[in-house]
N, C-alpha and C. Protein backbone atom coordinates (compact mmCIF):
# COMPACT_ATOMS: atom_id res chain seq x y z
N UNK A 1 97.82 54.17 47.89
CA UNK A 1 98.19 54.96 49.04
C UNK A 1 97.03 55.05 50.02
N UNK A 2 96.01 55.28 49.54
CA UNK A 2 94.54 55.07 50.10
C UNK A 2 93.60 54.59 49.64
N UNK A 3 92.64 54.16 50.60
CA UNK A 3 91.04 53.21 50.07
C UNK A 3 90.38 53.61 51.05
N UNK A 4 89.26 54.92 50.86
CA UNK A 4 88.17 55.49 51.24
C UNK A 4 87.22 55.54 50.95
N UNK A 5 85.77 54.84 51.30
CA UNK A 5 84.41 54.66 50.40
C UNK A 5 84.58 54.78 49.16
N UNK A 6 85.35 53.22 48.97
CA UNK A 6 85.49 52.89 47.08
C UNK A 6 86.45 54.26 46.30
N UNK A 7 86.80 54.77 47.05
CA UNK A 7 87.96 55.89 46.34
C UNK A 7 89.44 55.48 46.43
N UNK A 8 89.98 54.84 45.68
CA UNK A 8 91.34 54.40 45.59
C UNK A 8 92.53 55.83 45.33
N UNK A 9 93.65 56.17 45.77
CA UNK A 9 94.36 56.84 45.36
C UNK A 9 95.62 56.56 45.84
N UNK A 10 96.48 55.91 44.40
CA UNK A 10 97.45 55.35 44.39
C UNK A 10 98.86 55.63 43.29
N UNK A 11 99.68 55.08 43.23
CA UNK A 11 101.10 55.78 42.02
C UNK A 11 100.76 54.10 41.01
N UNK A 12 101.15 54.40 40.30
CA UNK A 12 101.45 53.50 38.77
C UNK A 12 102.72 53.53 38.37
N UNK A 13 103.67 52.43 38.86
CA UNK A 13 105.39 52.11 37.77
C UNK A 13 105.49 51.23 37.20
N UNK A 14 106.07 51.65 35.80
CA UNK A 14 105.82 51.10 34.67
C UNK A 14 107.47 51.85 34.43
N UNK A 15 107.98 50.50 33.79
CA UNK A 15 109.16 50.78 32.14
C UNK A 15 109.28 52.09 31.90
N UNK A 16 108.14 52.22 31.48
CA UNK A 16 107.95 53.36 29.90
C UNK A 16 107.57 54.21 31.04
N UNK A 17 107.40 54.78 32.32
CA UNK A 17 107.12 56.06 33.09
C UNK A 17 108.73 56.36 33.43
N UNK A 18 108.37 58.04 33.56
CA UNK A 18 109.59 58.12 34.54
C UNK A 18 109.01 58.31 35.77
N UNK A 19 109.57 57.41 36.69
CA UNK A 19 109.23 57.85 38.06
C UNK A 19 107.78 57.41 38.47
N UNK A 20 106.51 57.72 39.35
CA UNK A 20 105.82 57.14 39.34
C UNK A 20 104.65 58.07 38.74
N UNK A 21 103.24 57.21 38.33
CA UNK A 21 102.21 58.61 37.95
C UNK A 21 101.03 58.08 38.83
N UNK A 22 100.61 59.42 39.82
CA UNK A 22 99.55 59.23 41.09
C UNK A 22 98.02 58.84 40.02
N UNK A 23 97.38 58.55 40.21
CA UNK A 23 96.17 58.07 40.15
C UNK A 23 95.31 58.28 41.62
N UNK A 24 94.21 58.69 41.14
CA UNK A 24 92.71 59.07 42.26
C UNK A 24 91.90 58.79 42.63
N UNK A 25 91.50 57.66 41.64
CA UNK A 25 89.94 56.84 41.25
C UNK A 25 90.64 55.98 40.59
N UNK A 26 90.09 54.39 40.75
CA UNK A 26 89.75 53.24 40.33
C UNK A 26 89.96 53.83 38.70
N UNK A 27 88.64 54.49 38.45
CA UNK A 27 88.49 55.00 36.77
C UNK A 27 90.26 55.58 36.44
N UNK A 28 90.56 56.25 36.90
CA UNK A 28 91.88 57.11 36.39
C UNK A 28 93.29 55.56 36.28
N UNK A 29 93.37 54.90 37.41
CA UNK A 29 93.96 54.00 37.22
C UNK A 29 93.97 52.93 36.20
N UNK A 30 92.52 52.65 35.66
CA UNK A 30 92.27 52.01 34.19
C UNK A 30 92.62 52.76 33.02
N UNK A 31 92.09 53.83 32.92
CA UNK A 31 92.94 54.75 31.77
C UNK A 31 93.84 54.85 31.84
N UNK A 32 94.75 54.99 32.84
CA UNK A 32 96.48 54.76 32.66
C UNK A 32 97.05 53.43 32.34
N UNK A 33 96.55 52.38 32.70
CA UNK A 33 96.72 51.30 32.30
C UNK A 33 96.77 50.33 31.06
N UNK A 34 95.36 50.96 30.43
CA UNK A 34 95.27 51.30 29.44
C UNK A 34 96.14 51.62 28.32
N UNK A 35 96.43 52.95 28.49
CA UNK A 35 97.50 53.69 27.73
C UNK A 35 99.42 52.86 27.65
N UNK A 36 99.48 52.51 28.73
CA UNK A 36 100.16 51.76 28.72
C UNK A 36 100.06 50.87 28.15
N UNK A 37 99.02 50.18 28.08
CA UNK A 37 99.12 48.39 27.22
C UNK A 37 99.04 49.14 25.10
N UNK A 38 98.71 50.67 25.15
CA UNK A 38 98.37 50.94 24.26
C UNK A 38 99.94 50.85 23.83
N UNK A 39 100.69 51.57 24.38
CA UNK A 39 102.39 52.11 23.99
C UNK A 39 103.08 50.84 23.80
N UNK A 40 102.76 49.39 24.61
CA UNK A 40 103.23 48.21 24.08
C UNK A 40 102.94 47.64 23.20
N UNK A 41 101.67 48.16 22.91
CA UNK A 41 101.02 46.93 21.87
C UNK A 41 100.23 45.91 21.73
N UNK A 42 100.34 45.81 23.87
CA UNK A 42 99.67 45.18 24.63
C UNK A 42 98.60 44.10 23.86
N UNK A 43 98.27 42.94 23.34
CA UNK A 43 99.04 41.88 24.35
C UNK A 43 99.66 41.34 23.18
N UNK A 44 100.69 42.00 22.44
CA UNK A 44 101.63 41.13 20.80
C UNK A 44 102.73 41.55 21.45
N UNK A 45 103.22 40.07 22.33
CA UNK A 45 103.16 39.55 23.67
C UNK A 45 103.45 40.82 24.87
N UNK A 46 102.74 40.47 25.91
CA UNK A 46 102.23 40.65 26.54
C UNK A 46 103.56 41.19 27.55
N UNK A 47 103.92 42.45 28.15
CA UNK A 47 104.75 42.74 28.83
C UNK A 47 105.35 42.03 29.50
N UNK A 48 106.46 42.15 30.09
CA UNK A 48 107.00 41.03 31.06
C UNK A 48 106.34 41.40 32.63
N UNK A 49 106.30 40.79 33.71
CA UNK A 49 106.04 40.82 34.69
C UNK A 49 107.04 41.23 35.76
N UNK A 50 107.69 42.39 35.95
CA UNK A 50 108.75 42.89 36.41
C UNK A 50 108.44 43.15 38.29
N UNK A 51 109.72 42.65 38.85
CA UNK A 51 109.68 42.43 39.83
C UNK A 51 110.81 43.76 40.80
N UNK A 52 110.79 44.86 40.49
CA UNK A 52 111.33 45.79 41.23
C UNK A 52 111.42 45.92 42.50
N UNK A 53 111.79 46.58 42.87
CA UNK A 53 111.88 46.42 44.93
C UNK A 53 111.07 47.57 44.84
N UNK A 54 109.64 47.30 45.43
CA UNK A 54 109.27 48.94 45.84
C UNK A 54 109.07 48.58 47.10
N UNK A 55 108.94 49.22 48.21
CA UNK A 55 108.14 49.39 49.80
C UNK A 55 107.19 50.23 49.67
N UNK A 56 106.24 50.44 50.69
CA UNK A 56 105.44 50.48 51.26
C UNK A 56 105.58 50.82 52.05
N UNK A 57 104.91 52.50 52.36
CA UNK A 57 104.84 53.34 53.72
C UNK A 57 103.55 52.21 54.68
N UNK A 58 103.23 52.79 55.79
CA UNK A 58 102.55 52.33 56.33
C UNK A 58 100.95 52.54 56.32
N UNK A 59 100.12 51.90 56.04
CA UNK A 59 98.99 51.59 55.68
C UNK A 59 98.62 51.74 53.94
N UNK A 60 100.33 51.28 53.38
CA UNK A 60 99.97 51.59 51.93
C UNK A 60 99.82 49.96 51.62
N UNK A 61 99.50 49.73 50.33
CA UNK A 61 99.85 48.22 49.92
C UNK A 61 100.21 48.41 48.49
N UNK A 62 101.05 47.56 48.02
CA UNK A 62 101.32 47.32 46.62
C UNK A 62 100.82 45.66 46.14
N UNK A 63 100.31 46.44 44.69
CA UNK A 63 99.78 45.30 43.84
C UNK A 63 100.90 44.99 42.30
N UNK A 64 101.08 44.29 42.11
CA UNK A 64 101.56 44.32 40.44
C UNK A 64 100.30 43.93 39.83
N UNK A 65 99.94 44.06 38.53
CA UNK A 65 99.25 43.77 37.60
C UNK A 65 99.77 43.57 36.37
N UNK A 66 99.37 41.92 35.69
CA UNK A 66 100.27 42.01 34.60
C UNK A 66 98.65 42.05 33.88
N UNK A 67 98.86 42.10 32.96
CA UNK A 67 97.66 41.88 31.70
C UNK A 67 98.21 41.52 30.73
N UNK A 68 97.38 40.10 30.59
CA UNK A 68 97.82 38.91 29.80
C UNK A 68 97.04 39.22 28.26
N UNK A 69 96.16 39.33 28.28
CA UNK A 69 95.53 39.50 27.04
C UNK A 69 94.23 40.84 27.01
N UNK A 70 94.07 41.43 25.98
CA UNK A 70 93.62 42.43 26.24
C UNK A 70 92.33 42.27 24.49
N UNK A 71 91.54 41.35 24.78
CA UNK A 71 90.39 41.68 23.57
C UNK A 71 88.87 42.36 23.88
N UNK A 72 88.39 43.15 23.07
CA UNK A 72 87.46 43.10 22.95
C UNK A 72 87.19 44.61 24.37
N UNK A 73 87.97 45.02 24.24
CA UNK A 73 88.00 46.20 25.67
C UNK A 73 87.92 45.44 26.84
N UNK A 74 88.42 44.13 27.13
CA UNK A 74 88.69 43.34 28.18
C UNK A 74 89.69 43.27 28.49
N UNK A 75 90.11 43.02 29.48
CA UNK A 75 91.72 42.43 29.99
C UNK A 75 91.35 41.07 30.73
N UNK A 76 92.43 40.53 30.66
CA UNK A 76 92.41 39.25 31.70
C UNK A 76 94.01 39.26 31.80
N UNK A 77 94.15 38.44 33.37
CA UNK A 77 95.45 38.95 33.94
C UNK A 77 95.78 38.27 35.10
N UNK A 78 96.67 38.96 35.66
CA UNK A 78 96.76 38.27 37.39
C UNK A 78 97.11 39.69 37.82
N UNK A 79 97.04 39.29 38.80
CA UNK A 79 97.24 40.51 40.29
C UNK A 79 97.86 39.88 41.25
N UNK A 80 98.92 40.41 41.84
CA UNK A 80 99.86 40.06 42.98
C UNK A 80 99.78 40.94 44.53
N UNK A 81 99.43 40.24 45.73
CA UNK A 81 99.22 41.58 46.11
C UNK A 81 100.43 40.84 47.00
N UNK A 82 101.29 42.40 47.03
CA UNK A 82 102.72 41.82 47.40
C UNK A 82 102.78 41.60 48.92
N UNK A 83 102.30 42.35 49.73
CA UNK A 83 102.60 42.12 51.31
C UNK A 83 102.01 40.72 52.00
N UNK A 84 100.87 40.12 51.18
CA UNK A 84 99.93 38.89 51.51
C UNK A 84 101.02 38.05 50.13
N UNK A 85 101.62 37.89 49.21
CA UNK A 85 102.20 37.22 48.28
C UNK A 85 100.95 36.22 47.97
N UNK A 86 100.37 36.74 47.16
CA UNK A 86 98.78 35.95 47.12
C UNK A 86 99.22 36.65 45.68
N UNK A 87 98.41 35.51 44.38
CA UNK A 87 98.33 35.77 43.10
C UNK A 87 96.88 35.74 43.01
N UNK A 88 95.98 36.64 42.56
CA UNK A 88 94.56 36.64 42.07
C UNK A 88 94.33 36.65 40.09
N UNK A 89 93.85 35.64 39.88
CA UNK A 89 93.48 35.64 38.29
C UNK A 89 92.17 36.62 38.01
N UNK A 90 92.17 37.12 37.17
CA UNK A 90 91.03 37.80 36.67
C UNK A 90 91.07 37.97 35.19
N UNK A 91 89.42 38.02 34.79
CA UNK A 91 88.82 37.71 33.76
C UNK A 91 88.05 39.26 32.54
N UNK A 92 88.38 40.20 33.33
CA UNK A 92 88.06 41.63 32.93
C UNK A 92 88.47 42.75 34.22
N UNK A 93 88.57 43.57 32.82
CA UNK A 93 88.43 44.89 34.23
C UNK A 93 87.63 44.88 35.32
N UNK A 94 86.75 44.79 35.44
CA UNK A 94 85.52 44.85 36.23
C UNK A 94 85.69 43.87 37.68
N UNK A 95 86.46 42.79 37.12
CA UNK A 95 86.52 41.45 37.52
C UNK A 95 88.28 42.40 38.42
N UNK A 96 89.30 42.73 37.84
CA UNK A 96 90.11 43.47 38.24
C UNK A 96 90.08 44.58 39.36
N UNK A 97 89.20 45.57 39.37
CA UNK A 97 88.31 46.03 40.29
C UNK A 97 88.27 45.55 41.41
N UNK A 98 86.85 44.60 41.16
CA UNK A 98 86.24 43.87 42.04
C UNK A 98 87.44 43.24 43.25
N UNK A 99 88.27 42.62 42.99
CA UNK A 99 89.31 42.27 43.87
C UNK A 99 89.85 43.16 43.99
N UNK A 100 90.38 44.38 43.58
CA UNK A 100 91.13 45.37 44.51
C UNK A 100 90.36 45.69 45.71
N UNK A 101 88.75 46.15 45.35
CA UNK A 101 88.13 46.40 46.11
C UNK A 101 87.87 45.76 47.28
N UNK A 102 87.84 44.41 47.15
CA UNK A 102 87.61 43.33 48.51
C UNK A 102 88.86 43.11 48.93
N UNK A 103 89.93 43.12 48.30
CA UNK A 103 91.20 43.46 49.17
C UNK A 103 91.26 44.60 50.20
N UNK A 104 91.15 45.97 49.49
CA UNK A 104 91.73 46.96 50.41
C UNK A 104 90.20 47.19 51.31
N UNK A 105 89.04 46.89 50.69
CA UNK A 105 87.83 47.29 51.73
C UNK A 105 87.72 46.25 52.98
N UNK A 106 88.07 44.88 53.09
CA UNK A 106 88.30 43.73 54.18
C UNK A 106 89.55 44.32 55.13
C-alpha cells in the first residue's frame, strides 16, 4: 500500500487467510510468510501459484510471491510484479527484499 524510507506497508492473501492480513515492515511481512509456508509444510511441494483478480488502488502495486523451496531458513522463489508483468527469481530472503526494495524505491 506504501514504500516510505525502506518502510513497506502492505495486505498478504493467501488460501489459508480469511480476507487479507496488513503487514508494516518488510520484517512483519517475512514472519507472515513464513508462518504460512509453516501451515503448508512449505516446500513438501511447494504451494500452487494462484492467480486471483486483485486491483490496485492508486499508487498501490501488487506482487505474488511463490516460494519454491524453503532450506536452511532460506527461501528461493519468484516474484511477479503484476502491473509491470515482470517475473523476478530470487535466491533468499534477503535476495527477496532486495528487489522489492529496488522496485518500489525506483
Amino acid at each position: 500500500m506504501s514504500y516510505q524510507n525502506g518502510i513497506m506497508t502492505g495486505c498478504l492473501q493467501h488460501p489459508r487467510l480469511d480476507g487479507k492480513e496488513e503487514f508494516h515492515s518488510l520484517s512483519q511481512m517475512v514472519l507472515l510468510l513464513d508462518g504460512l509456508m509453516d501451515l503448508e509444510n512449505c516446500p513438501n511441494p511447494p504451494p500452487p501459484f494462484i492467480f486471483p483478480e486483485i486491483s490496485s488502488g492508486e499508487g498501490e502495486e501488487v506482487f505474488r510471491i511463490q516460494i519454491l523451496f524453503r532450506e536452511h531458513y532460506t527461501w528461493q522463489g519468484r516474484l511477479v510484479w503484476q502491473k509491470e508483468n515482470r517475473e523476478y527469481v530470487f535466491h533468499s530472503a534477503i535476495e527477496l527484499i532486495q528487489l522489492l526494495d529496488e522496485i518500489l524505491a525506483g
